[in-house]
C-alpha atoms as a PDB file:
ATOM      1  CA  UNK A   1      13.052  11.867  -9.912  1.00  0.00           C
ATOM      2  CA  UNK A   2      11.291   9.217  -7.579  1.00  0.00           C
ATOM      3  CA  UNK A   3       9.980   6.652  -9.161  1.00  0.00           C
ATOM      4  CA  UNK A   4       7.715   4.010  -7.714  1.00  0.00           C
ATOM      5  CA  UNK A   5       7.257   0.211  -8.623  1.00  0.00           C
ATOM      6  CA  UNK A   6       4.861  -2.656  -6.923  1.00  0.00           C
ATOM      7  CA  UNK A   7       4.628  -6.701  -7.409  1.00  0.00           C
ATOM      8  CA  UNK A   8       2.922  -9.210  -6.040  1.00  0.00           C
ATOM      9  CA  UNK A   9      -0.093  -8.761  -6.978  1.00  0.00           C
ATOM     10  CA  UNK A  10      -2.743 -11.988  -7.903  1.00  0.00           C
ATOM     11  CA  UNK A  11      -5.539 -13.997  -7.116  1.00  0.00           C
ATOM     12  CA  UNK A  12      -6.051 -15.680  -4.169  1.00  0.00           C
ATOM     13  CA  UNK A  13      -8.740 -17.591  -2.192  1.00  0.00           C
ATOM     14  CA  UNK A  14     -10.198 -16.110   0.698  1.00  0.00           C
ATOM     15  CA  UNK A  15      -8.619 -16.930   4.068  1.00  0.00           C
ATOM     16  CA  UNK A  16      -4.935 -16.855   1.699  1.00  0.00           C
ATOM     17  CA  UNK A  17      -2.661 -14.708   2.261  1.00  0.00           C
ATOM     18  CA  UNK A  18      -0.458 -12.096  -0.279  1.00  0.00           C
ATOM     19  CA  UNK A  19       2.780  -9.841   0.031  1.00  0.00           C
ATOM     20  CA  UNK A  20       2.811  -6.778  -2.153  1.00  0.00           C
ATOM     21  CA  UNK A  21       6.360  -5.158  -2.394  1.00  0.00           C
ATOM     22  CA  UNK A  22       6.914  -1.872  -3.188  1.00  0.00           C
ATOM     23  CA  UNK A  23      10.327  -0.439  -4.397  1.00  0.00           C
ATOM     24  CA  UNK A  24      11.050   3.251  -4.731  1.00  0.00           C
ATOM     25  CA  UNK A  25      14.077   4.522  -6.769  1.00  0.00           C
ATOM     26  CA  UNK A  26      15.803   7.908  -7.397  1.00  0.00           C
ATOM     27  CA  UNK A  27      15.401  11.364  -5.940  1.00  0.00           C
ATOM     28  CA  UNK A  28      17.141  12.556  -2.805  1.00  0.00           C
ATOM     29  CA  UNK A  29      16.207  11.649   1.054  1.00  0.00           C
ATOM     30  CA  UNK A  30      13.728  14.759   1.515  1.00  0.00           C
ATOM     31  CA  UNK A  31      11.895  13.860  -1.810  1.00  0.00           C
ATOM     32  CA  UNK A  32       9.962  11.480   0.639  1.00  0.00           C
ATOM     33  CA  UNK A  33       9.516  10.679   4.279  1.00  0.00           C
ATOM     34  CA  UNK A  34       6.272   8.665   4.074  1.00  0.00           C
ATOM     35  CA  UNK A  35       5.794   5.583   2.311  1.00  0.00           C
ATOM     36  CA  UNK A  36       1.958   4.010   2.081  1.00  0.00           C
ATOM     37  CA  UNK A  37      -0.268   1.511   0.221  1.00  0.00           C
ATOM     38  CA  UNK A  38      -3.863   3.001  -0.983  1.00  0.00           C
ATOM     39  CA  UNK A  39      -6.633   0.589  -3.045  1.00  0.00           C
ATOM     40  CA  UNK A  40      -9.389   0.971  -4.956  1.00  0.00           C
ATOM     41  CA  UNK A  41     -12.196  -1.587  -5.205  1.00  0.00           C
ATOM     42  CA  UNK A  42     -14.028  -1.982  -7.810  1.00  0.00           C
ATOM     43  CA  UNK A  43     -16.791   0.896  -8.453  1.00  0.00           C
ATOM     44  CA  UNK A  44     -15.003   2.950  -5.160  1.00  0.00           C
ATOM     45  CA  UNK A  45     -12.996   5.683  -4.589  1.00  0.00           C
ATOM     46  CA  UNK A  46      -9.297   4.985  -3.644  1.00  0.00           C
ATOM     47  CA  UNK A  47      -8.399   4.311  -0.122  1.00  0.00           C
ATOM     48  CA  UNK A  48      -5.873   4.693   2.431  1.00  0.00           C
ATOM     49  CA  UNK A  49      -4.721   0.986   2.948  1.00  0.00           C
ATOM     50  CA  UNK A  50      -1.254   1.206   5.863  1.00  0.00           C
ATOM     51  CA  UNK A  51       1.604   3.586   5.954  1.00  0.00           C
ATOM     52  CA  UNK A  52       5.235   4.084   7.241  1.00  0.00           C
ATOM     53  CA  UNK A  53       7.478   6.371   8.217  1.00  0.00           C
ATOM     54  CA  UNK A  54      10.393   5.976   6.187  1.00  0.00           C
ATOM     55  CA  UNK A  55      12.889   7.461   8.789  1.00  0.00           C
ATOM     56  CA  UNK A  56      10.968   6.632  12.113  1.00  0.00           C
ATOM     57  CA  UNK A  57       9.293   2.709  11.250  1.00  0.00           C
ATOM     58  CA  UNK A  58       6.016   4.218  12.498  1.00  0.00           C
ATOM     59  CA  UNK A  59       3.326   2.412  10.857  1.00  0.00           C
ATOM     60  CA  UNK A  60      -0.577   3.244  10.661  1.00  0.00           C
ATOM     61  CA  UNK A  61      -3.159   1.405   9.285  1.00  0.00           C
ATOM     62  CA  UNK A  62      -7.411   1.231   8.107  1.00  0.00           C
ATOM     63  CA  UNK A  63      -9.408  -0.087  10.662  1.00  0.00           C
ATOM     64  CA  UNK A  64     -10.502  -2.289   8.531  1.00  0.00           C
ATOM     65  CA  UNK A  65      -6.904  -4.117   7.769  1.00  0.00           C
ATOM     66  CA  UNK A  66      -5.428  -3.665  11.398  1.00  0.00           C
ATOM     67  CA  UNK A  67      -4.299  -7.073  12.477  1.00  0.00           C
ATOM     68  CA  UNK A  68      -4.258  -8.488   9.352  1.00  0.00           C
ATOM     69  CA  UNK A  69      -2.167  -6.140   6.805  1.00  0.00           C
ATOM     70  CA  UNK A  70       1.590  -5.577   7.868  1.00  0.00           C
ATOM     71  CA  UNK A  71       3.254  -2.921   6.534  1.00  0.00           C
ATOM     72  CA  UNK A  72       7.587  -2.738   6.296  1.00  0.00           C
ATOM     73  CA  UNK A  73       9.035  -0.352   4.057  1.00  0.00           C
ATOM     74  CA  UNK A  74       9.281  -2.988   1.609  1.00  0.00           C
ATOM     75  CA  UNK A  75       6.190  -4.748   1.626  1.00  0.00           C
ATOM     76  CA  UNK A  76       2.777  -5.264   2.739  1.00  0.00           C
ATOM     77  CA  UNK A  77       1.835  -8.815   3.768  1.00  0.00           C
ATOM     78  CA  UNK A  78      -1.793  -9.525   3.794  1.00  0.00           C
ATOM     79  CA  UNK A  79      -2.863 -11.819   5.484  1.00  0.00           C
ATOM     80  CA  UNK A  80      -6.941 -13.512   6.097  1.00  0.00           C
ATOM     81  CA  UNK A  81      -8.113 -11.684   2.524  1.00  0.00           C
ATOM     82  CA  UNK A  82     -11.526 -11.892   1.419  1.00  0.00           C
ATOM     83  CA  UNK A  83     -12.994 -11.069  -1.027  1.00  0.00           C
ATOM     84  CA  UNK A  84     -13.758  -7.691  -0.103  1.00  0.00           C
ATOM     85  CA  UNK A  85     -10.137  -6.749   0.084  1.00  0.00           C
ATOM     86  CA  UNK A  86     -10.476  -7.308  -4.204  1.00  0.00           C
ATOM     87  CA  UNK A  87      -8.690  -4.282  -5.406  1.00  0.00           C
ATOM     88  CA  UNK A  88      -5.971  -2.257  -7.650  1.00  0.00           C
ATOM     89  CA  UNK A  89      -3.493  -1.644  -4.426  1.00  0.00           C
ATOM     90  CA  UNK A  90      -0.719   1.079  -5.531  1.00  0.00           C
ATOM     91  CA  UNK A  91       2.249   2.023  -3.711  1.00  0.00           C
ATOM     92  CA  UNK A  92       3.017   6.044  -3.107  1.00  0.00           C
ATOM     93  CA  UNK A  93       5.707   8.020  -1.297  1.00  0.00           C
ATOM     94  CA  UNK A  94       5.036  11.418   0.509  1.00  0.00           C
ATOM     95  CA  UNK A  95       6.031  13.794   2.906  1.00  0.00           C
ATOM     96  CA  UNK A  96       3.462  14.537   5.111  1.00  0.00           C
ATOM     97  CA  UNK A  97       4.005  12.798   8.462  1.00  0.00           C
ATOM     98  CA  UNK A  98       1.228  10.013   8.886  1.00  0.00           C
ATOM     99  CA  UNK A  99      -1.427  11.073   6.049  1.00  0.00           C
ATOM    100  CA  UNK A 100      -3.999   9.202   5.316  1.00  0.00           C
ATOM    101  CA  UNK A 101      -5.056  11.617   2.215  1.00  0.00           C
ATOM    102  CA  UNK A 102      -3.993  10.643  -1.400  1.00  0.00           C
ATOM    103  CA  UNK A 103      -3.136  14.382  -2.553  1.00  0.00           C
ATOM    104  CA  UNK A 104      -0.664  14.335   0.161  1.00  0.00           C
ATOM    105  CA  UNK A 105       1.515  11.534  -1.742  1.00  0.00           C
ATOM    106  CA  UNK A 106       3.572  12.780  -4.858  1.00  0.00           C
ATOM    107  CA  UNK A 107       4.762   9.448  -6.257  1.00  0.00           C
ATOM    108  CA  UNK A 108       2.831   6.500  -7.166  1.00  0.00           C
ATOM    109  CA  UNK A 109       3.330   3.303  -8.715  1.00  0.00           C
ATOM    110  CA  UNK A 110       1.635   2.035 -11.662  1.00  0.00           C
ATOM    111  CA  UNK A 111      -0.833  -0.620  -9.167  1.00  0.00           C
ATOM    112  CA  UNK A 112      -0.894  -4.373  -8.803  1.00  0.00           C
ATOM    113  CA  UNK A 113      -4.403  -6.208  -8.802  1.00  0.00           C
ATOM    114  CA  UNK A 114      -5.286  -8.049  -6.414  1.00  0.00           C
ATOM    115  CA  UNK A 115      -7.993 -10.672  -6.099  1.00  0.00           C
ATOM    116  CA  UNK A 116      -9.693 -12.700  -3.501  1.00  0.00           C
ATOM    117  CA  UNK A 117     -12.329 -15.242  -4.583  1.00  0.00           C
ATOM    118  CA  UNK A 118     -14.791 -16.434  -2.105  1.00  0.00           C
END
């Protein structure tokens, strides 16, 4: 069984910077190919955040986070927050080559929060 964990989570002023890491345990190598981060913000529904290929390295990201969220396959490193980036950000493993989609991601972790203060 795969299991999912994240840390890292916090509160941080806006302009800071955070790294989420994400460790996933158990199962066997086709359980998973795709490893991602998704949020949801307060009063939203959750979001696609960055994702990764977990053979390949291939990485794809929200508009909204490209050139300031990096994604490795154990991490994300956010960098330039603000405050709207405020958020429960969970870690999730798939298999469907570069999904963006939340039902397409079988494990999840239980969520870090993350806050930015203005």
């Amino acid at each position: 069984q795969v299991q999912v964990g994240e840390t890292g989570g916090g509160l941080v002023q806006a302009g800071g910077s955070l790294r989420l890491s994400c460790t996933v345990s158990g199962g066997i190598v086709s359980d998973y190919v795709i490893m991602a981060w998704f949020r949801q913000r307060p009063g939203k529904e959750r979001e696609f955040v960055a994702g990764i290929g977990r053979i390949s390295g291939w990485t794809w990201y929200e508009e909204s986070v490209k050139g300031r969220f990096s994604i490795s396959r154990d991490y994300l490193q956010m960098n330039n927050l603000n405050p709207e980036d405020t958020a429960v950000y969970y870690c999730a493993a798939g298999r469907r080559p570069n999904s963006r989609i939340d039902t397409d991601y079988n494990y999840w972790g239980q969520g870090t929060q993350v806050t930015v203060s203005s």
